[in-house]
N, C-alpha and C. Protein backbone atom coordinates (compact mmCIF):
# COMPACT_ATOMS: atom_id res chain seq x y z
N UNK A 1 -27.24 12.24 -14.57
CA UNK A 1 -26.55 11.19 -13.86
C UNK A 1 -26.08 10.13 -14.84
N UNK A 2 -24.82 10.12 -15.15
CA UNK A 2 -24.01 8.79 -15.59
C UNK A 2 -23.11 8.68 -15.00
N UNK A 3 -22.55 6.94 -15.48
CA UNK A 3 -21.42 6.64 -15.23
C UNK A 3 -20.29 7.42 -15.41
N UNK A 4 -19.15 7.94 -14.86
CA UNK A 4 -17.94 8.49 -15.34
C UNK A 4 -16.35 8.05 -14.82
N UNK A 5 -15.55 8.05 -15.59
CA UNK A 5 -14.01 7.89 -15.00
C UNK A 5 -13.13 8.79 -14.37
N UNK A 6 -13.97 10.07 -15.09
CA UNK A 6 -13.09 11.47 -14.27
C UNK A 6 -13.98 11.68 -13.54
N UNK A 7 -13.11 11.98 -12.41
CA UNK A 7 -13.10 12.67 -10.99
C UNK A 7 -13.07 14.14 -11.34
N UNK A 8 -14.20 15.07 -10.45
CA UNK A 8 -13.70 16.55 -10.96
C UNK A 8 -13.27 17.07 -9.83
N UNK A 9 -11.91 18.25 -9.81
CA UNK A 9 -11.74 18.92 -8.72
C UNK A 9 -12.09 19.46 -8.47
N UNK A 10 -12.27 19.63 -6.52
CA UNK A 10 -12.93 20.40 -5.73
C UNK A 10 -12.65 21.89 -6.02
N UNK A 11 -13.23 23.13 -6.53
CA UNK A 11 -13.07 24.42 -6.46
C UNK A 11 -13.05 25.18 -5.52
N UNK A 12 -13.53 24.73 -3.92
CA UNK A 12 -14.03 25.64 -3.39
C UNK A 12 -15.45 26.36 -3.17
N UNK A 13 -16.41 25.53 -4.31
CA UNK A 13 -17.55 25.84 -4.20
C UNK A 13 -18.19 24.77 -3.76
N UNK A 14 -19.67 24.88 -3.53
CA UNK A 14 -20.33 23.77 -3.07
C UNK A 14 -19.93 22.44 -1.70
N UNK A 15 -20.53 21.52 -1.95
CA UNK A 15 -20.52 20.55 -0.78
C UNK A 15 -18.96 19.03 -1.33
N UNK A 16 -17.91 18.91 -0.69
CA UNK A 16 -17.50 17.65 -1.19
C UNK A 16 -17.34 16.44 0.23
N UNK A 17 -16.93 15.54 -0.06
CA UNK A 17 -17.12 14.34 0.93
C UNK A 17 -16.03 13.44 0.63
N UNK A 18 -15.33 12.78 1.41
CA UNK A 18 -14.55 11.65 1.65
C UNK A 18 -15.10 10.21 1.70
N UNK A 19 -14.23 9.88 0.92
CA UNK A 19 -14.93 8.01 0.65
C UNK A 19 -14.51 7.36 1.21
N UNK A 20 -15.46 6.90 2.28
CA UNK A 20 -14.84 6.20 3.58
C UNK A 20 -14.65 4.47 2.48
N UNK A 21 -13.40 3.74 2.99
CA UNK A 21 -12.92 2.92 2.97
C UNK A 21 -14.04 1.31 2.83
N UNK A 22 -14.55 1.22 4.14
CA UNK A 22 -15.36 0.13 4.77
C UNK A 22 -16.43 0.54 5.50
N UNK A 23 -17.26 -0.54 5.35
CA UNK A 23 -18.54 -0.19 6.42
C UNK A 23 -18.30 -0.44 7.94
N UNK A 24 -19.42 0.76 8.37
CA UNK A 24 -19.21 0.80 9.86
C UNK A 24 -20.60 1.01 10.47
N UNK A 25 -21.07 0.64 11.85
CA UNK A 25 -22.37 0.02 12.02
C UNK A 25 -22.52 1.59 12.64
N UNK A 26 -24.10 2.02 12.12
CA UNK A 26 -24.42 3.15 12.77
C UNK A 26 -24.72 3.33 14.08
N UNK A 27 -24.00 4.57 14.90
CA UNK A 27 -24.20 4.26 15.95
C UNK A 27 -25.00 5.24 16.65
N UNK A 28 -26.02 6.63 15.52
CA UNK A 28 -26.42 7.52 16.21
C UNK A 28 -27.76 7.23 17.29
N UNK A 29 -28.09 7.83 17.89
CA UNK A 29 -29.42 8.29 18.61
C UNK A 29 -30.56 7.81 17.85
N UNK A 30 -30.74 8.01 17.14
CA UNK A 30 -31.83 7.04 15.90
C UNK A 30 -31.58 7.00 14.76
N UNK A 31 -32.42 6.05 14.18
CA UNK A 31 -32.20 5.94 12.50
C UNK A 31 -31.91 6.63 11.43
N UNK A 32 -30.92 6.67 10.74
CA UNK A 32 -30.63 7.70 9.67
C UNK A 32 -31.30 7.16 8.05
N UNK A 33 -31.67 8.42 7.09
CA UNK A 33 -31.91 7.45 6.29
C UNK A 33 -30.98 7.45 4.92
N UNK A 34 -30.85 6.25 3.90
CA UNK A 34 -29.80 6.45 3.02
C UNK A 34 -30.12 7.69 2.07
N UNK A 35 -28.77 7.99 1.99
CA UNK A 35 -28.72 9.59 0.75
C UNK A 35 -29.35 8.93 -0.37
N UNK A 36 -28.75 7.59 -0.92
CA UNK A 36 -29.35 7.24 -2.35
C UNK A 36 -30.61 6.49 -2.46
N UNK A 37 -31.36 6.04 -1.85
CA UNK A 37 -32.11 5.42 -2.16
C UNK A 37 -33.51 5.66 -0.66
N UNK A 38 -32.72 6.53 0.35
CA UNK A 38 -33.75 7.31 1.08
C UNK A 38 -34.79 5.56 1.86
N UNK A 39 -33.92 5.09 2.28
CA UNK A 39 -34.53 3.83 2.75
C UNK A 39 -34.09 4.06 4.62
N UNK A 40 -34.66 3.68 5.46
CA UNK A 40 -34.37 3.72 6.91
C UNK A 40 -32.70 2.93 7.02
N UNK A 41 -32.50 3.29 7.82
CA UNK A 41 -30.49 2.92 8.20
C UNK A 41 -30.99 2.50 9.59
N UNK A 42 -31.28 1.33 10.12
CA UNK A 42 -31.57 0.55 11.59
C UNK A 42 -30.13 1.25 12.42
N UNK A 43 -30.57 1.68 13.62
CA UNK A 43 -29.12 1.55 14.45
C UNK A 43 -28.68 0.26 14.82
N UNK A 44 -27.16 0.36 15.11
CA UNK A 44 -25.83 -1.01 14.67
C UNK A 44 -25.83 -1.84 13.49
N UNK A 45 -27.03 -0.98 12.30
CA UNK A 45 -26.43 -2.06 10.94
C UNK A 45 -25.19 -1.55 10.14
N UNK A 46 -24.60 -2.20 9.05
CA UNK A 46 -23.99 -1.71 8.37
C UNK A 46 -24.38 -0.19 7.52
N UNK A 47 -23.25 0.62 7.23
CA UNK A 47 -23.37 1.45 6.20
C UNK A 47 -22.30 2.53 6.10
N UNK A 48 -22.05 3.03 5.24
CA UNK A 48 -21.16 3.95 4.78
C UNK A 48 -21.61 5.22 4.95
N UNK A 49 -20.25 5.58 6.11
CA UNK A 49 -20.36 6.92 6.36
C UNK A 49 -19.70 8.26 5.32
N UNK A 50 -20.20 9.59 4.58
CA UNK A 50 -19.21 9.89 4.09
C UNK A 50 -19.53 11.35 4.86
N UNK A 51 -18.10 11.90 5.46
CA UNK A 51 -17.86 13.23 5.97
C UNK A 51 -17.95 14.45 5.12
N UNK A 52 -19.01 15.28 5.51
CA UNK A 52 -18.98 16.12 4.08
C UNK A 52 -18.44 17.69 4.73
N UNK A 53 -18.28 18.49 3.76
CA UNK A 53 -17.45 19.64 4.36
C UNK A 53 -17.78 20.51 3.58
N UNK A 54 -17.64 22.04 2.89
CA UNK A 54 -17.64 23.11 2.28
C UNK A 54 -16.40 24.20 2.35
N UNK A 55 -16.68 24.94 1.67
CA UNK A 55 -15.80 25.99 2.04
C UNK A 55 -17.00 26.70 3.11
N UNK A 56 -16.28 28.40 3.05
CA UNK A 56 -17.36 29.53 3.67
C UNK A 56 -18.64 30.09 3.17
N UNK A 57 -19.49 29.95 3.63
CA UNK A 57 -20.75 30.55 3.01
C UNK A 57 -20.72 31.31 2.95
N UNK A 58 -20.56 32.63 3.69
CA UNK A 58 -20.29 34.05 3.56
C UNK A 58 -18.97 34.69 4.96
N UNK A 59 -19.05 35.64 4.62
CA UNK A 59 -18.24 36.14 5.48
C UNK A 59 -18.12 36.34 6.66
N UNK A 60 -19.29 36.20 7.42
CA UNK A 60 -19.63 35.85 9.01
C UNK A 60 -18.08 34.32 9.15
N UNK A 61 -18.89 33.35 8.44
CA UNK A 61 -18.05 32.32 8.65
C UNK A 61 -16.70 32.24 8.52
N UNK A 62 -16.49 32.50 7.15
CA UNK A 62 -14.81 33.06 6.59
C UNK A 62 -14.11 34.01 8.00
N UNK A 63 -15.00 35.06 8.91
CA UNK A 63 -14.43 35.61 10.21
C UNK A 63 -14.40 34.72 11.09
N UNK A 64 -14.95 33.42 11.37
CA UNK A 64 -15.11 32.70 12.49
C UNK A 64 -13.86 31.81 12.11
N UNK A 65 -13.71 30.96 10.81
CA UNK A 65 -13.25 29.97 10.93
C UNK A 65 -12.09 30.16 9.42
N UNK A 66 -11.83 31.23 8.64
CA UNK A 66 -10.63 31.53 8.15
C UNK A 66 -11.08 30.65 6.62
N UNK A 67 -10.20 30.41 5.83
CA UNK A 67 -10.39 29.86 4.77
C UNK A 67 -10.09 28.60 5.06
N UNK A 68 -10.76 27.38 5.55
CA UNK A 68 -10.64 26.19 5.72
C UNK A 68 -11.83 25.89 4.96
N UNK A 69 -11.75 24.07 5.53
CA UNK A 69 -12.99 23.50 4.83
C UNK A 69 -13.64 23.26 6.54
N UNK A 70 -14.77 23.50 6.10
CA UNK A 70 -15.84 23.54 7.18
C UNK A 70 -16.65 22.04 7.73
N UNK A 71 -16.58 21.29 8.61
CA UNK A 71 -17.38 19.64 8.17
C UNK A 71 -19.05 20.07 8.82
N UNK A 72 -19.55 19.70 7.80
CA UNK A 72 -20.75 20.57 7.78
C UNK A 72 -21.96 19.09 8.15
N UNK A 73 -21.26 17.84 8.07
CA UNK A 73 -22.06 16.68 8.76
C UNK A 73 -21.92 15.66 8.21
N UNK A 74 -22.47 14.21 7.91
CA UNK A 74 -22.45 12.91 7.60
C UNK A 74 -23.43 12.59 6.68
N UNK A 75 -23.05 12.32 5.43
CA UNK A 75 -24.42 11.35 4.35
C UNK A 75 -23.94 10.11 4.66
N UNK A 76 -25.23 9.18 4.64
CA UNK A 76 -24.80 7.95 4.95
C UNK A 76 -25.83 6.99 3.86
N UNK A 77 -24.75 6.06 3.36
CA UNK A 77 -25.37 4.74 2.48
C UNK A 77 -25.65 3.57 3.25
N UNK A 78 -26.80 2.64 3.02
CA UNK A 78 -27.61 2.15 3.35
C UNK A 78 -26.55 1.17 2.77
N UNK A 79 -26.71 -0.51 3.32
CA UNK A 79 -25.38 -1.59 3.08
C UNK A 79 -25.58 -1.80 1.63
N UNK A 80 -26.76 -2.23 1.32
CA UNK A 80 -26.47 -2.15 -0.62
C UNK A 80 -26.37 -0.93 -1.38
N UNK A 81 -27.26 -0.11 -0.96
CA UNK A 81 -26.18 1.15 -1.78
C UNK A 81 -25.18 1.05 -1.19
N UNK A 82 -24.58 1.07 -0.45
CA UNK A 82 -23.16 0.72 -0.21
C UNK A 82 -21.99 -0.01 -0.64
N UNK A 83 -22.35 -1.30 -0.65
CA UNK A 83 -22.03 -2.27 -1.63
C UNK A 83 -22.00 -2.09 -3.51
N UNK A 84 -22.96 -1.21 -3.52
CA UNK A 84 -22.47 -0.85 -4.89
C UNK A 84 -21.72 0.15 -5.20
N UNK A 85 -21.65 1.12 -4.30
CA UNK A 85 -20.86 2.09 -4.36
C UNK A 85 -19.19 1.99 -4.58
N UNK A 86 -18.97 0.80 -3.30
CA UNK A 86 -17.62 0.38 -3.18
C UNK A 86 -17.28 -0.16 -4.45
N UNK A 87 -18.40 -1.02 -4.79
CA UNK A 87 -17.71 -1.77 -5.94
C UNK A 87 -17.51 -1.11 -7.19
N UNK A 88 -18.55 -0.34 -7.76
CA UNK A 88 -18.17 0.69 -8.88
C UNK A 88 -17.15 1.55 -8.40
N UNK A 89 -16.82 1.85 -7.58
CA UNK A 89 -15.52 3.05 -6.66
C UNK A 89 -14.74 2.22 -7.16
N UNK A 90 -14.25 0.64 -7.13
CA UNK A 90 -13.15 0.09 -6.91
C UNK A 90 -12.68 -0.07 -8.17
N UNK A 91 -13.46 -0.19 -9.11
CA UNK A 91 -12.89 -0.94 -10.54
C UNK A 91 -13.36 0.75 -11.56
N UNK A 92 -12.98 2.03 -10.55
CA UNK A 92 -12.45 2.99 -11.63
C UNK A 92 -13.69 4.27 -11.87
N UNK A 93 -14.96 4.06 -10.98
CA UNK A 93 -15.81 4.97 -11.72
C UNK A 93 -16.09 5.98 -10.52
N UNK A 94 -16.27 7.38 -11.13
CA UNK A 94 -17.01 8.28 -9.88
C UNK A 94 -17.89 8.57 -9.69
N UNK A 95 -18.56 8.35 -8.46
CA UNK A 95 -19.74 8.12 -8.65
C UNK A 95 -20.55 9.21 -7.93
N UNK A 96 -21.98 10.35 -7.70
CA UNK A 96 -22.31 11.06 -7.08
C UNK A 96 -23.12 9.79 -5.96
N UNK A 97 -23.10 10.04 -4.80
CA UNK A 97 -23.82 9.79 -3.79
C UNK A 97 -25.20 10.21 -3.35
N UNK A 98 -25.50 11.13 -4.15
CA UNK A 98 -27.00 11.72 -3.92
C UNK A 98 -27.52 10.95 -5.17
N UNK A 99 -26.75 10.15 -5.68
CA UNK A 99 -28.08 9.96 -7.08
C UNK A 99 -27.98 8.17 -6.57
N UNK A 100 -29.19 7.70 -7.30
CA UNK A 100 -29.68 6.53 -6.90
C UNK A 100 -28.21 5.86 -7.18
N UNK A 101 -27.84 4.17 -6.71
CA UNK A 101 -26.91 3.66 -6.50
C UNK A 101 -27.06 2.49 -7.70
N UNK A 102 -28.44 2.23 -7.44
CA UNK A 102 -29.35 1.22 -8.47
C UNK A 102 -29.04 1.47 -9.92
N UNK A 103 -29.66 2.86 -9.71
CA UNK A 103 -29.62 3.52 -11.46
C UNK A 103 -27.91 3.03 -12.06
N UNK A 104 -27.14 3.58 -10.99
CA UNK A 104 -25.72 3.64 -11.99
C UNK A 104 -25.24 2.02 -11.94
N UNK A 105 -25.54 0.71 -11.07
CA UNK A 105 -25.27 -0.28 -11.59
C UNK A 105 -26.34 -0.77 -12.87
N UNK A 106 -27.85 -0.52 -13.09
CA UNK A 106 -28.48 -0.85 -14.14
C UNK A 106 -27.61 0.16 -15.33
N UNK A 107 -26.92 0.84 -15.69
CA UNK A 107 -26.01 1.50 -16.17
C UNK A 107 -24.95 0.67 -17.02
N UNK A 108 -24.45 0.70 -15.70
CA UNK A 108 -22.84 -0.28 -15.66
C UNK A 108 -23.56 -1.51 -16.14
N UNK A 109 -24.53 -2.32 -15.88
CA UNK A 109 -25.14 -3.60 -16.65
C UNK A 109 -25.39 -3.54 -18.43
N UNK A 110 -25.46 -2.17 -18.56
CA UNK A 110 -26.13 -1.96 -20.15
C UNK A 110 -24.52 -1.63 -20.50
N UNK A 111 -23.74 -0.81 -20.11
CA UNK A 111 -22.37 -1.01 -20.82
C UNK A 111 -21.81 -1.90 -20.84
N UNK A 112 -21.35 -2.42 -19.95
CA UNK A 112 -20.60 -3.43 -19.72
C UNK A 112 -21.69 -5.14 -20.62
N UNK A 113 -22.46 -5.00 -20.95
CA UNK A 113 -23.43 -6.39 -21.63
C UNK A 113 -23.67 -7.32 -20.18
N UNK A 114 -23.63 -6.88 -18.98
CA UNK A 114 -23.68 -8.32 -17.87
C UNK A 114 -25.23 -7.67 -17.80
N UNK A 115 -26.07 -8.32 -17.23
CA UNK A 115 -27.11 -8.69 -16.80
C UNK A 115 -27.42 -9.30 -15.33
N UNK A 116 -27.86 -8.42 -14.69
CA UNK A 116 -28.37 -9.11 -13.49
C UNK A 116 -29.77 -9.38 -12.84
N UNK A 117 -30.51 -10.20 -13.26
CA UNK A 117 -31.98 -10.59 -12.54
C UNK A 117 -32.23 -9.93 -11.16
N UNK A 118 -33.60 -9.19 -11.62
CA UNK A 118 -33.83 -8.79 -10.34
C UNK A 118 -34.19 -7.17 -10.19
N UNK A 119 -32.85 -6.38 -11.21
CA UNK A 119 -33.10 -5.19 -10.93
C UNK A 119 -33.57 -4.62 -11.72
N UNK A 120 -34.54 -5.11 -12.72
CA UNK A 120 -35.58 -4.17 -13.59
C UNK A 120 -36.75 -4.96 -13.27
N UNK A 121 -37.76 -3.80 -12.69
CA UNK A 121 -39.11 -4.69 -12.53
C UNK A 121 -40.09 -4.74 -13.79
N UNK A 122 -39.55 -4.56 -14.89
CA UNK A 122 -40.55 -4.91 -16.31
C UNK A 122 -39.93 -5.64 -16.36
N UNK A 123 -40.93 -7.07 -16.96
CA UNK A 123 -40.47 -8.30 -17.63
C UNK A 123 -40.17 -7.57 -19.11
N UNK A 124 -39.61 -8.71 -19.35
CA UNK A 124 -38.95 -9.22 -20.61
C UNK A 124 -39.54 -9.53 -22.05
């Protein structure tokens, strides 16, 4: 897991997802929990939904549903992983959603020289 600027294209293999825009208040049946940081998601708080999809797993499916992409369900970010997501998204970096959100801004803090109190729990 690092920071990166390239984006890689989808092949056709594996799981990809759409980067929803803005946050939107969850509205399922009960609590979901975040992909990155695996914390409870309250129903009607904020968080980022992302739609995930595949190709065919095998050929049962490929007969049911043809060579499309399949939406196979919802990962959802918790409002500060969220918030960091957007913001490293915005100023250029790609980021995986299954890996902590934390890790890649303590990251972005050591490249970039900023410093932010708070998110390393060893003192100094």
């Amino acid at each position: 897991m690092s920071l990166s600027c390239s984006c890689y294209e989808y092949d056709g293999e594996g799981v990809f997802w759409y980067p929803p825009d803005w946050f939107v208040n969850l509205t399922t049946k009960r609590r979901k929990r975040c992909l990155s940081c695996n914390s409870l998601i309250n129903l009607n708080t904020p968080c980022l939904e992302f739609p995930y999809y595949s190709g065919c797993k095998d050929d049962i499916e490929y007969r049911i549903h043809g060579d499309v992409e399949i939406r196979r369900g919802t990962y959802r970010l918790c409002e500060s992983c969220g918030e960091i997501y957007l913001n490293l998204s915005s100023i250029g970096y790609c980021l995986d959603i299954s890996n902590s959100m934390v890790e890649y801004l303590k990251e972005y803090h050591e490249l970039t020289g900023f410093k932010k109190e708070g998110l390393d729990s060893s003192p100094e």
